[in-house]
Protein backbone atom coordinates (compact mmCIF):
# COMPACT_ATOMS: atom_id res chain seq x y z
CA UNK A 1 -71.37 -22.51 60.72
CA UNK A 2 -70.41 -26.25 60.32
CA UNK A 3 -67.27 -27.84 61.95
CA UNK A 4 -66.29 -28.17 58.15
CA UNK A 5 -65.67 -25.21 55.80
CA UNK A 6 -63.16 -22.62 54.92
CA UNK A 7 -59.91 -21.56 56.93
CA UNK A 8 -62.10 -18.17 58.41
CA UNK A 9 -64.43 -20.84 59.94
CA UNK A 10 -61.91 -22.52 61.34
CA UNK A 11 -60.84 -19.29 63.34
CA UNK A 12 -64.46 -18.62 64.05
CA UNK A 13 -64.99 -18.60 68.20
CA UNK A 14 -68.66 -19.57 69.23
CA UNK A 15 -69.49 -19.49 73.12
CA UNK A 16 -72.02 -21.82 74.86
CA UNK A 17 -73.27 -22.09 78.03
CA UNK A 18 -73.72 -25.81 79.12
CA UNK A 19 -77.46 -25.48 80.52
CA UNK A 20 -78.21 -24.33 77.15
CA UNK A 21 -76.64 -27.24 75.29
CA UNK A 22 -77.92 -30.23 77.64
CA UNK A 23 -81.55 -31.53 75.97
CA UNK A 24 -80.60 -30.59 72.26
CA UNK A 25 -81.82 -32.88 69.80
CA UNK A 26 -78.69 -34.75 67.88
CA UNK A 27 -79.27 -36.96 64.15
CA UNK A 28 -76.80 -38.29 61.59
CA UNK A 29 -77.68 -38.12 58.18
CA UNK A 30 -81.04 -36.76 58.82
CA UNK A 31 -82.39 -39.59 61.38
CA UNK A 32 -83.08 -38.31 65.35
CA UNK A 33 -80.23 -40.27 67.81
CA UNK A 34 -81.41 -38.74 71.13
CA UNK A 35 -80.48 -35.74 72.55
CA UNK A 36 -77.91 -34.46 74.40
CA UNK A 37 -77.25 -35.17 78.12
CA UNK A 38 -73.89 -34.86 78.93
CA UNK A 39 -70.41 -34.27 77.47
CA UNK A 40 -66.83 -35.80 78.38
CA UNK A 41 -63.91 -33.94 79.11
CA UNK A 42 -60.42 -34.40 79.69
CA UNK A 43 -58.45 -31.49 81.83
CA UNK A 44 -55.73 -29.77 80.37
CA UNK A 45 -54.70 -27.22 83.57
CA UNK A 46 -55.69 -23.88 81.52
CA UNK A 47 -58.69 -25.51 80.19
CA UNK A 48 -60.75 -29.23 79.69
CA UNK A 49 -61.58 -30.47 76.32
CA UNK A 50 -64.67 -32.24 74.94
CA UNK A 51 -63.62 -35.49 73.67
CA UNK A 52 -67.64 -37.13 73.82
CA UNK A 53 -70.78 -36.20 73.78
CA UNK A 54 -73.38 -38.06 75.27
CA UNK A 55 -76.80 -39.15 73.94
CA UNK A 56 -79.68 -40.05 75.46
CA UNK A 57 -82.05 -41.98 73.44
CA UNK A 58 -85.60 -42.90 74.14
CA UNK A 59 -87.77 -46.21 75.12
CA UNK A 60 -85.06 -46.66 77.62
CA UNK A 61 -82.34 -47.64 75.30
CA UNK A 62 -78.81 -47.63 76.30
CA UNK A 63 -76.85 -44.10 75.81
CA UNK A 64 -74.58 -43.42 73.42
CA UNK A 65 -70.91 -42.04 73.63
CA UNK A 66 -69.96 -40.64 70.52
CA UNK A 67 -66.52 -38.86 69.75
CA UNK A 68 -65.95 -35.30 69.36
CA UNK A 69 -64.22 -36.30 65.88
CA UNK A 70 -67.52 -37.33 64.44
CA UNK A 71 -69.41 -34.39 65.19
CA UNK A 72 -70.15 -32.46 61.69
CA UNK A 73 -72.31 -29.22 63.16
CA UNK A 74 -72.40 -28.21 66.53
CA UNK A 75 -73.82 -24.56 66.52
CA UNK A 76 -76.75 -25.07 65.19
CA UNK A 77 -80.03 -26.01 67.34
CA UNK A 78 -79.91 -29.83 66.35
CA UNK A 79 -76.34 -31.15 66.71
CA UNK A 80 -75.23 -33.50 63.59
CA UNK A 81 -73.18 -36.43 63.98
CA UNK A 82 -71.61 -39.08 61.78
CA UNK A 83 -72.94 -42.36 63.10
CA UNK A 84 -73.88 -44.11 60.67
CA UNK A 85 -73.77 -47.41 62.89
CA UNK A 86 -74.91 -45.70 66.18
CA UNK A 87 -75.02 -48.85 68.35
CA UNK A 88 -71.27 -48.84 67.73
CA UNK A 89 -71.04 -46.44 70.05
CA UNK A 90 -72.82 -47.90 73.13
CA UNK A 91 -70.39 -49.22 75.39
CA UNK A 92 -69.50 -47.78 77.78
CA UNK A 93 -66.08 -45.51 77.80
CA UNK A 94 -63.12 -47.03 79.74
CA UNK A 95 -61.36 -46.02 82.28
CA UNK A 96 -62.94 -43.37 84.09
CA UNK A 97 -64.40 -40.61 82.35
CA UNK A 98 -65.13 -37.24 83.89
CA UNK A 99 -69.04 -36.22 82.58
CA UNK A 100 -69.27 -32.60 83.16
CA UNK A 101 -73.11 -32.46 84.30
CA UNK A 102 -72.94 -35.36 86.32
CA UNK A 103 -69.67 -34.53 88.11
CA UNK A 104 -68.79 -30.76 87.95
CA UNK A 105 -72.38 -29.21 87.53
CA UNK A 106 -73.35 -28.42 90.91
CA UNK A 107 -70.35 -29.21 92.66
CA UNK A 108 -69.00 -26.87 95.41
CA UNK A 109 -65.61 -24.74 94.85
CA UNK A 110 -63.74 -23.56 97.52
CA UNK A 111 -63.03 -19.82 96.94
CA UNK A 112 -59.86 -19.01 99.35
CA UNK A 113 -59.63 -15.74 98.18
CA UNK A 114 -63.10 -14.51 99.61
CA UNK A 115 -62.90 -17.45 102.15
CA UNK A 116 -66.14 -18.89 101.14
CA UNK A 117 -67.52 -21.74 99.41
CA UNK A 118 -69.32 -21.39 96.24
CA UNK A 119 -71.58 -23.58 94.07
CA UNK A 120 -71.01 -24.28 90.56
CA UNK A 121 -74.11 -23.26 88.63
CA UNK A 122 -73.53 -23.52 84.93
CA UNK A 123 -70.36 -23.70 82.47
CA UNK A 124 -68.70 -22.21 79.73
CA UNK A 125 -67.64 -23.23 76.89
CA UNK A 126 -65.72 -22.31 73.66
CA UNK A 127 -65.64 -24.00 70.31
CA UNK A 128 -62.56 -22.52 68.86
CA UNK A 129 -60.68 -24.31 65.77
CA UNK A 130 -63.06 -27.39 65.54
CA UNK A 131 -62.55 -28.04 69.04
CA UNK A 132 -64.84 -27.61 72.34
CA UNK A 133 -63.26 -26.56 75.37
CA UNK A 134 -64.55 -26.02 78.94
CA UNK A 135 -63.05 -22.49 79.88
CA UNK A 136 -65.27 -21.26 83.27
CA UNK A 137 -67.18 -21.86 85.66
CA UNK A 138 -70.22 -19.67 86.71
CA UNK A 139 -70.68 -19.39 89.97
CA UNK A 140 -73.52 -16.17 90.02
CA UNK A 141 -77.24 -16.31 91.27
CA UNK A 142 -78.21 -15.56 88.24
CA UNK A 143 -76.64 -18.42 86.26
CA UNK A 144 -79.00 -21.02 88.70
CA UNK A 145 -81.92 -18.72 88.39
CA UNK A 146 -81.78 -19.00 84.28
CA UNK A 147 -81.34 -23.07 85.05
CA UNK A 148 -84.12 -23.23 86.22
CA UNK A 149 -86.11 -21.33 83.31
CA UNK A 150 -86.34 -18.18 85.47
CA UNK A 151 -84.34 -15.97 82.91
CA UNK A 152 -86.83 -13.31 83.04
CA UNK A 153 -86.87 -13.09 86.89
CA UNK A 154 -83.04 -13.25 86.89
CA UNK A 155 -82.97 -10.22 84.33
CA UNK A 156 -85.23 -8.25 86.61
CA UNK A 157 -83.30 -8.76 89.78
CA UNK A 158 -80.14 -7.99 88.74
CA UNK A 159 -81.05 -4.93 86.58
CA UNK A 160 -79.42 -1.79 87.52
CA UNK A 161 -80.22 0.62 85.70
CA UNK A 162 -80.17 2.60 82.28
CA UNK A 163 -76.55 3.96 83.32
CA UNK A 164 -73.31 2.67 81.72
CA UNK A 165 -72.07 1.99 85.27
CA UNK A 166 -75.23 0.22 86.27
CA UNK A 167 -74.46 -1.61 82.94
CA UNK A 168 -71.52 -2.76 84.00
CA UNK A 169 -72.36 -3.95 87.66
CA UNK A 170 -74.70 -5.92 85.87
CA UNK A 171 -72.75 -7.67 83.98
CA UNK A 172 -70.40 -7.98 86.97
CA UNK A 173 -73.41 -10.01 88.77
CA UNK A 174 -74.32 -11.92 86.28
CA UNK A 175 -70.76 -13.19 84.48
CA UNK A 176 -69.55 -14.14 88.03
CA UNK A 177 -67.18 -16.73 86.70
CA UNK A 178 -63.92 -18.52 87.67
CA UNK A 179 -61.53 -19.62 85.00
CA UNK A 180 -61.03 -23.16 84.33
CA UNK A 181 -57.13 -22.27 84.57
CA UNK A 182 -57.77 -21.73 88.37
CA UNK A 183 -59.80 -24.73 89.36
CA UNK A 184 -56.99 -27.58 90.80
CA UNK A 185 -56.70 -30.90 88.88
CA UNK A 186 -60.28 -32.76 89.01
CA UNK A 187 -59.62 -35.59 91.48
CA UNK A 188 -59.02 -39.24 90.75
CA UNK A 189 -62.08 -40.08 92.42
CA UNK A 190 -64.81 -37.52 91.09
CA UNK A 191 -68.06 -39.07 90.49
CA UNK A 192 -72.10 -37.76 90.96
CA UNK A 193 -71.99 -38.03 94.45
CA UNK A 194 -68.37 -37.40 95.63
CA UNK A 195 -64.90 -35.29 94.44
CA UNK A 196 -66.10 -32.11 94.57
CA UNK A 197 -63.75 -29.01 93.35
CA UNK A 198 -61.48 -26.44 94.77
CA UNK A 199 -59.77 -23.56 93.57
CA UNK A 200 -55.70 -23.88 93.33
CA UNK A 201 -54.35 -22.87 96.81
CA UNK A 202 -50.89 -21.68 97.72
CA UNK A 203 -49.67 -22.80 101.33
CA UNK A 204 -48.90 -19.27 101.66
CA UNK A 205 -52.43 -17.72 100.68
CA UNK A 206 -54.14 -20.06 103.10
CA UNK A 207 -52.09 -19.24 105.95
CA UNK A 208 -52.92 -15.48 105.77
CA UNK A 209 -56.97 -17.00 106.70
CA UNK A 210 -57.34 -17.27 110.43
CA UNK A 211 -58.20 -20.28 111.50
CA UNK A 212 -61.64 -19.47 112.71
CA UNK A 213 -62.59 -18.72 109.01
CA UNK A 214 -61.03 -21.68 108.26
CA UNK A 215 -62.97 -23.43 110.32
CA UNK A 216 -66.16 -22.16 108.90
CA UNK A 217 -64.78 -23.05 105.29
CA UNK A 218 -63.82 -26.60 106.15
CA UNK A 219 -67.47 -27.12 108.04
CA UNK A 220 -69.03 -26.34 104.58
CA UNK A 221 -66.93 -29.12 102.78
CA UNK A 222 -67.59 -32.44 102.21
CA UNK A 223 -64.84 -34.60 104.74
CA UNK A 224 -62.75 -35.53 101.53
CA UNK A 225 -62.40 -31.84 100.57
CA UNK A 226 -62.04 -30.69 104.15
CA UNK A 227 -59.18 -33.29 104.96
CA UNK A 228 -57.52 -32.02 101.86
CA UNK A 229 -57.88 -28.23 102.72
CA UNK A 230 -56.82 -29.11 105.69
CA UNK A 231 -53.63 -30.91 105.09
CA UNK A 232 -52.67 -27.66 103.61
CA UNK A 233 -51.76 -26.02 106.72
CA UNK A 234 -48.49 -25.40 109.23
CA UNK A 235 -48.57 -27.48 111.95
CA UNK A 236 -49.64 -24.40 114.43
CA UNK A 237 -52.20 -23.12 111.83
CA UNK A 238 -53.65 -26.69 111.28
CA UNK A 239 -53.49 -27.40 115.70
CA UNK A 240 -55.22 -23.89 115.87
CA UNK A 241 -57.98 -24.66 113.50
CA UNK A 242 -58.09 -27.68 114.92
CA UNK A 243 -59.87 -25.90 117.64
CA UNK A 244 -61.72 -23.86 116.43
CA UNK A 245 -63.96 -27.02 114.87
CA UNK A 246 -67.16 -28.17 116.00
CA UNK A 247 -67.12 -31.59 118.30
CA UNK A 248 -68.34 -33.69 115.03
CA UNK A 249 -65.73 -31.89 113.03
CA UNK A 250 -62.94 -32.33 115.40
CA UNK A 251 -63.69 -36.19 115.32
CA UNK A 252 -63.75 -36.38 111.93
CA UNK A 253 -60.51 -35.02 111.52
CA UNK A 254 -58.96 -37.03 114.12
CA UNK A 255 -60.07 -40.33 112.24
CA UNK A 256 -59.18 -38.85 108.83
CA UNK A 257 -55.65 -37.95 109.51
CA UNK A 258 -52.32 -40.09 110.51
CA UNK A 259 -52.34 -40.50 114.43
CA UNK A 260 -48.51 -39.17 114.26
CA UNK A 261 -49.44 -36.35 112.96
CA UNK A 262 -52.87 -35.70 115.37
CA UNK A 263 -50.40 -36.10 118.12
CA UNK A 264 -48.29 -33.69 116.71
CA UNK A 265 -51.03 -31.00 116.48
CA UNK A 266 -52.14 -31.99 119.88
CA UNK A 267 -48.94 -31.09 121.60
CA UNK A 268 -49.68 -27.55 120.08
CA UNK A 269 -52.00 -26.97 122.06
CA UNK A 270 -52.13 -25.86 125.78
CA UNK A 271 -53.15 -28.90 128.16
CA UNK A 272 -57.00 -27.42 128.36
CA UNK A 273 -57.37 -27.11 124.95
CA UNK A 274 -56.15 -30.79 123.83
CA UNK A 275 -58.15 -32.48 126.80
CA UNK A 276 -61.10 -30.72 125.07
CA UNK A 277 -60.59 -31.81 122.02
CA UNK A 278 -59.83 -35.35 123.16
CA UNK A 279 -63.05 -35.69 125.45
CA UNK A 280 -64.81 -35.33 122.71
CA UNK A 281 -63.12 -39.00 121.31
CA UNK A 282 -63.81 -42.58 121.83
CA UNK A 283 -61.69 -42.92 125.17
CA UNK A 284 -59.52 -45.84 123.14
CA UNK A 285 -58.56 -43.24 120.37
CA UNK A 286 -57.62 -40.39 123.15
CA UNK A 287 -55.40 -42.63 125.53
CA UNK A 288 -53.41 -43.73 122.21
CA UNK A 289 -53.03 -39.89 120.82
CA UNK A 290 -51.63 -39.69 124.52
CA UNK A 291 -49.27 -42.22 124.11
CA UNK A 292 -47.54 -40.51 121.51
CA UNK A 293 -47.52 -37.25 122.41
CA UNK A 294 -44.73 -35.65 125.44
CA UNK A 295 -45.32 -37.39 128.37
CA UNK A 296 -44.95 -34.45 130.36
CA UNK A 297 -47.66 -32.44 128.63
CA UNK A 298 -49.56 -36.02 128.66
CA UNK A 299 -50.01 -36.63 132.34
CA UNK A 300 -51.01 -32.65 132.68
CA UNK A 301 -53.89 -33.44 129.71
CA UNK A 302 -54.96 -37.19 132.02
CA UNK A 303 -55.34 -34.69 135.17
CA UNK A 304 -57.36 -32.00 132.95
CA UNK A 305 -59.40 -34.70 131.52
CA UNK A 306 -60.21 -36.65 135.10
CA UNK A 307 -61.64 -33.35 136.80
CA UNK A 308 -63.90 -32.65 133.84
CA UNK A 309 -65.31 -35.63 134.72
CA UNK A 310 -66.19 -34.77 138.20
CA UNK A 311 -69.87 -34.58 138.81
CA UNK A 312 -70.94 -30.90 139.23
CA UNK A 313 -72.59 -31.98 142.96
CA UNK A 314 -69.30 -31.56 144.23
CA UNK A 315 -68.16 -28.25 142.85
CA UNK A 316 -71.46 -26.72 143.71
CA UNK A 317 -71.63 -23.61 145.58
CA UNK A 318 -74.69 -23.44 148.28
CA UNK A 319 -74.18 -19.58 148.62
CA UNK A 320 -76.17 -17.35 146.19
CA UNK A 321 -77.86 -14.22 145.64
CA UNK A 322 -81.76 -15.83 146.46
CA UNK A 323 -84.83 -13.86 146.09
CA UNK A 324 -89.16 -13.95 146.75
CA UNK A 325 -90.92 -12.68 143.02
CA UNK A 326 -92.40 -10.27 145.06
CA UNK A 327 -88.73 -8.66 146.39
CA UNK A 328 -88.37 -5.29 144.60
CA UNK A 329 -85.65 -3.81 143.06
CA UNK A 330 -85.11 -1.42 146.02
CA UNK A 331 -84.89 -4.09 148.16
CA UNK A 332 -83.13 -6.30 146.22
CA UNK A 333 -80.25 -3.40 145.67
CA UNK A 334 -79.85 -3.09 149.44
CA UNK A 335 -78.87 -6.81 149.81
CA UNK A 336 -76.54 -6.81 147.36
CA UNK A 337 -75.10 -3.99 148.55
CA UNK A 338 -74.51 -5.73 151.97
CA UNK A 339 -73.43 -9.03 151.03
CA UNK A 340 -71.87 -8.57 147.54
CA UNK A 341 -68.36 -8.77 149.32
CA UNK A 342 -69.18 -12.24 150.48
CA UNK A 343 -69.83 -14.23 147.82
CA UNK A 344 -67.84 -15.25 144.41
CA UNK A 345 -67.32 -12.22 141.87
CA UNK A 346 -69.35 -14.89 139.32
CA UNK A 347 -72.07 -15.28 141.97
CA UNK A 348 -73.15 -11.90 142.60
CA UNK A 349 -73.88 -11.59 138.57
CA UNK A 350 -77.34 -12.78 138.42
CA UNK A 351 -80.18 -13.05 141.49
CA UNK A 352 -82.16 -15.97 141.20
CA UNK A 353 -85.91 -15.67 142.13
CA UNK A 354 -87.45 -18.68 143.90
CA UNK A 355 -90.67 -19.72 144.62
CA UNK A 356 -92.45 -22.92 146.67
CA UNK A 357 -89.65 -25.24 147.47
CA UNK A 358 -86.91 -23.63 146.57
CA UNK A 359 -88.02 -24.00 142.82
CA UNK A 360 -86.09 -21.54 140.86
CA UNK A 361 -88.31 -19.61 138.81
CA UNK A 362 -86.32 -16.97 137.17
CA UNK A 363 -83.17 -14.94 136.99
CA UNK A 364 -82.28 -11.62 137.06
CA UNK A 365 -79.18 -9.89 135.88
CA UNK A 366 -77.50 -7.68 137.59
CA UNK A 367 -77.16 -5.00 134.53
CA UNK A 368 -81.40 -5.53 134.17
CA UNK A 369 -81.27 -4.80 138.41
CA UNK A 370 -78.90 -1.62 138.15
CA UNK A 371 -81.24 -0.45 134.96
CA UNK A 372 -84.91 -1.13 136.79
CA UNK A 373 -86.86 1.34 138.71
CA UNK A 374 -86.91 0.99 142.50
CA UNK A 375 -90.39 -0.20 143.00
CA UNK A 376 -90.55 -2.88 140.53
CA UNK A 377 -90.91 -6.12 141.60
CA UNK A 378 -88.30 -8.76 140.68
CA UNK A 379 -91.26 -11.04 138.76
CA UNK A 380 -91.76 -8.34 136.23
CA UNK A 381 -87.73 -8.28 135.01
CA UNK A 382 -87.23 -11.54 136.13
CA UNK A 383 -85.87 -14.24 132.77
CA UNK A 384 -88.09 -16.93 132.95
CA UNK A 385 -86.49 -19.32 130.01
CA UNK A 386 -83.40 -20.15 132.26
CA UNK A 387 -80.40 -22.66 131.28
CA UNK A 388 -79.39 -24.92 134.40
CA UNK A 389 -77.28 -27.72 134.72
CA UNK A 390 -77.91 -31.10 136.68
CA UNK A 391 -75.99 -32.14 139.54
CA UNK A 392 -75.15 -35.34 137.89
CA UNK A 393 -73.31 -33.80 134.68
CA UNK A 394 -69.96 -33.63 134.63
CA UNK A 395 -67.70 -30.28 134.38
CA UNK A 396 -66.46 -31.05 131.01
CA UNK A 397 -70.75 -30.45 130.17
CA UNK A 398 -70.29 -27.63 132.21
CA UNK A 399 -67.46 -26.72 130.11
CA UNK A 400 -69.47 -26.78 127.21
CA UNK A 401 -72.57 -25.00 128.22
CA UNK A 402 -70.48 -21.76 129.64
CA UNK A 403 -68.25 -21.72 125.82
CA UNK A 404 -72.40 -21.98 124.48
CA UNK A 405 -74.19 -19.30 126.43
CA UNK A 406 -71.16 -17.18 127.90
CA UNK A 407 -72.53 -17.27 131.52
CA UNK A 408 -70.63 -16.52 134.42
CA UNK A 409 -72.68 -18.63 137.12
CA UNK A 410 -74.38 -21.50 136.34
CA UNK A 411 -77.77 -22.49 138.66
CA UNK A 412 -77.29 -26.15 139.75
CA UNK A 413 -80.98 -27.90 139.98
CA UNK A 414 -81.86 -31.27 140.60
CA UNK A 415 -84.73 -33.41 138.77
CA UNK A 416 -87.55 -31.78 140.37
CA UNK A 417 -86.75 -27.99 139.79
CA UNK A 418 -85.39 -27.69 142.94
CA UNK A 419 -82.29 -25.01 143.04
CA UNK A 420 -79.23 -26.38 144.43
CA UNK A 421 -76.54 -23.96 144.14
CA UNK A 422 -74.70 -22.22 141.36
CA UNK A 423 -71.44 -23.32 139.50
CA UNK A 424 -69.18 -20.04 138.74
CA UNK A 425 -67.48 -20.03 135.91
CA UNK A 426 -64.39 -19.69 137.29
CA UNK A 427 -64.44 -23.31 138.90
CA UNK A 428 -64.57 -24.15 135.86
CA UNK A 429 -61.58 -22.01 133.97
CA UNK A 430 -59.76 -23.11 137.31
CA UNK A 431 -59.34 -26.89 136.22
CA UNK A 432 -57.24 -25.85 133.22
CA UNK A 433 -55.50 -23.32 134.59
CA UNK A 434 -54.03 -25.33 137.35
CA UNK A 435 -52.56 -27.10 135.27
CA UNK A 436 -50.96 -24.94 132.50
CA UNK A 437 -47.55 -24.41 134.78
């Protein structure tokens, strides 16, 4: 079927798949132009329309943009043009055109719906009444394993079975598609390398996400997506999500957003929570988010953020549960059984096994203890890849290595190896709670 011909072929529908159509040899009036490497759309909300095509031509010449109005036969396997004068069409378009390989293929789309973030793989289009339109996206494995001439392998993965239901799953897996209709407006800005896509969000829908999933959706976003996503939320949704982020994340944020409204999302939060999230900024940025948040809830966040950075030598604790490799468990029960009372609930969580000069050389927990048989030695249950902290750290590191590893007792050791102490965890907690009142 040619774009010309009778009033039935103007109703004809014909359905492409862009990987198909990229590489497809294009000629007016018989002579080769180049093939096909990219189209031009224009979005219209429910759908984007073809208003170029793009040719590539060979011996490096420049490429050519040629109008939709001028293509004569599209369906066939070499596309014909009129163009008669084909260097007529090599300037460049004006403006800013939106090429749908270089700037939508590949792209990433935020799916709120399934909170995940999904890659766009291939695209669909219709020619319908002389016209090409972009109508989906395909987001399925099996759309990037049959761009990448795997076809064959894709059609043996995702084959189900003889069944009518298998069948259908099949076709479920491999037409994994999201409407052009539900993709937002392409941005300003949308180029090879930047802009990339997300699905239309209501304020509502992405409110019903807790923010830890947000977090995870935002960390797989480029910043300019993330920022956007993000601007989407209440203020206590956005100040809880807000914590949730990773350190690099959290600064990113900060420096993306108006300092107004950081401050606002900071005085959200409980005075422990914003002095984490502002020790992890330049010390210029946090003292002028202070300066515009409550006063009050300032000076408690100053205190917070002063004791995390006291040195851990002077919140170390000299009294711990200490132990010869050779101490069995039998033995080892018996002195916790006489001296458990003394020590800090944290403390009596772990024994620590030492060797030559006090050079810790293992831990035990206490579960592993209660668990062993009475004549095994403390060596044979013993954890030899331990996690210490230095003396010289501060307790906003501390901080950071109990939220990592979920220990209750840190062991304190200096350069040498040489076991100092332990840190509980609760030292720790304490700093923020004294001053949540």
């Amino acid at each position: 079927m040619t774009m010309k011909g009778s009033d039935k072929t103007a109703q004809d529908t014909q359905s492409y798949l862009l990987s198909e159509l990229i590489g497809r040899k294009v000629s007016a009036s018989g002579q080769p132009l180049g093939s096909l490497g990219d189209l031009v759309i224009v979005d219209k909300d429910k759908v984007a329309e073809v208003t170029h095509i793009c040719l590539d031509r060979p011996f490096g010449r420049t490429r050519l943009f040629v109008p939709w109005a001028q293509v004569r036969d599209f369906q066939a396997q070499e596309i014909k043009v009129d163009a008669a004068e084909a260097e007529t069409y090599a300037a460049p378009l004006p403006g800013s055109p939106i090429y749908l390989k270089d700037f939508i293929l590949d792209k990433k789309i935020l799916d709120v719906a399934e909170r995940e973030v999904e890659v766009v793989y291939d695209i669909r289009l219709v020619l319908r009444n002389r016209l090409l339109f972009v109508t989906d996206v395909e987001i399925s494995r099996f759309a990037l394993l049959r761009r990448l001439g795997l076809g064959w392998l894709a059609r043996l993965l995702y084959r189900a079975g003889p069944s009518a239901e298998s069948a259908a799953g099949e076709r479920r897996l491999r037409e994994r598609t999201v409407p052009w209709s539900y993709v937002e407006a392409l941005p300003e800005n949308i180029g090879i390398f930047k802009g990339e896509l997300h699905l239309k969000v209501l304020k509502d829908q992405l409110a019903k996400i807790p923010p830890v999933d947000v977090a995870d959706i935002l960390e797989e976003l480029s910043p300019a997506q993330a920022v956007a996503v993000f601007q989407e939320l209440d203020t206590e949704h956005a100040s809880d999500t807000l914590e949730e982020l990773n350190p690099k994340f959290q600064r990113d944020m900060i420096a993306s957003i108006k300092k107004e409204k950081a401050a606002q999302l900071i005085n959200e939060m409980t005075p422990g929570q914003a002095a984490d999230l502002l020790a992890v900024l330049p010390m210029a940025e946090a003292q002028a988010l202070l300066r515009l948040i409550d006063p009050e809830n300032a000076a408690k966040i100053r205190s917070i953020l002063s004791e995390q950075e006291a040195k851990i030598a002077d919140f170390t604790h000299s009294e711990f549960l200490r132990f010869a490799p050779e101490t069995t468990v039998a033995q080892a029960r018996a002195v916790l059984q006489r001296t458990a009372k003394e020590h800090n609930r944290d403390a009596v969580m772990y024994l620590y096994v030492l060797g030559e000069g006090d050079k810790l050389l293992g831990i035990v927990a206490l579960r592993d203890l209660l668990l062993a048989d009475d004549a095994t030695e403390l060596r044979t249950i013993m954890q030899h890849d331990t996690v210490a902290i230095n003396p010289q750290n501060t307790m906003r590191d501390a901080a950071e290595m109990f939220k990592r590893y979920g220990f209750r007792a840190l062991p304190v050791l200096d350069a040498a190896g040489k076991m100092l102490g332990i840190l509980p965890y609760r030292d720790v907690a304490n700093l923020r709670q004294r001053d949540l009142g």
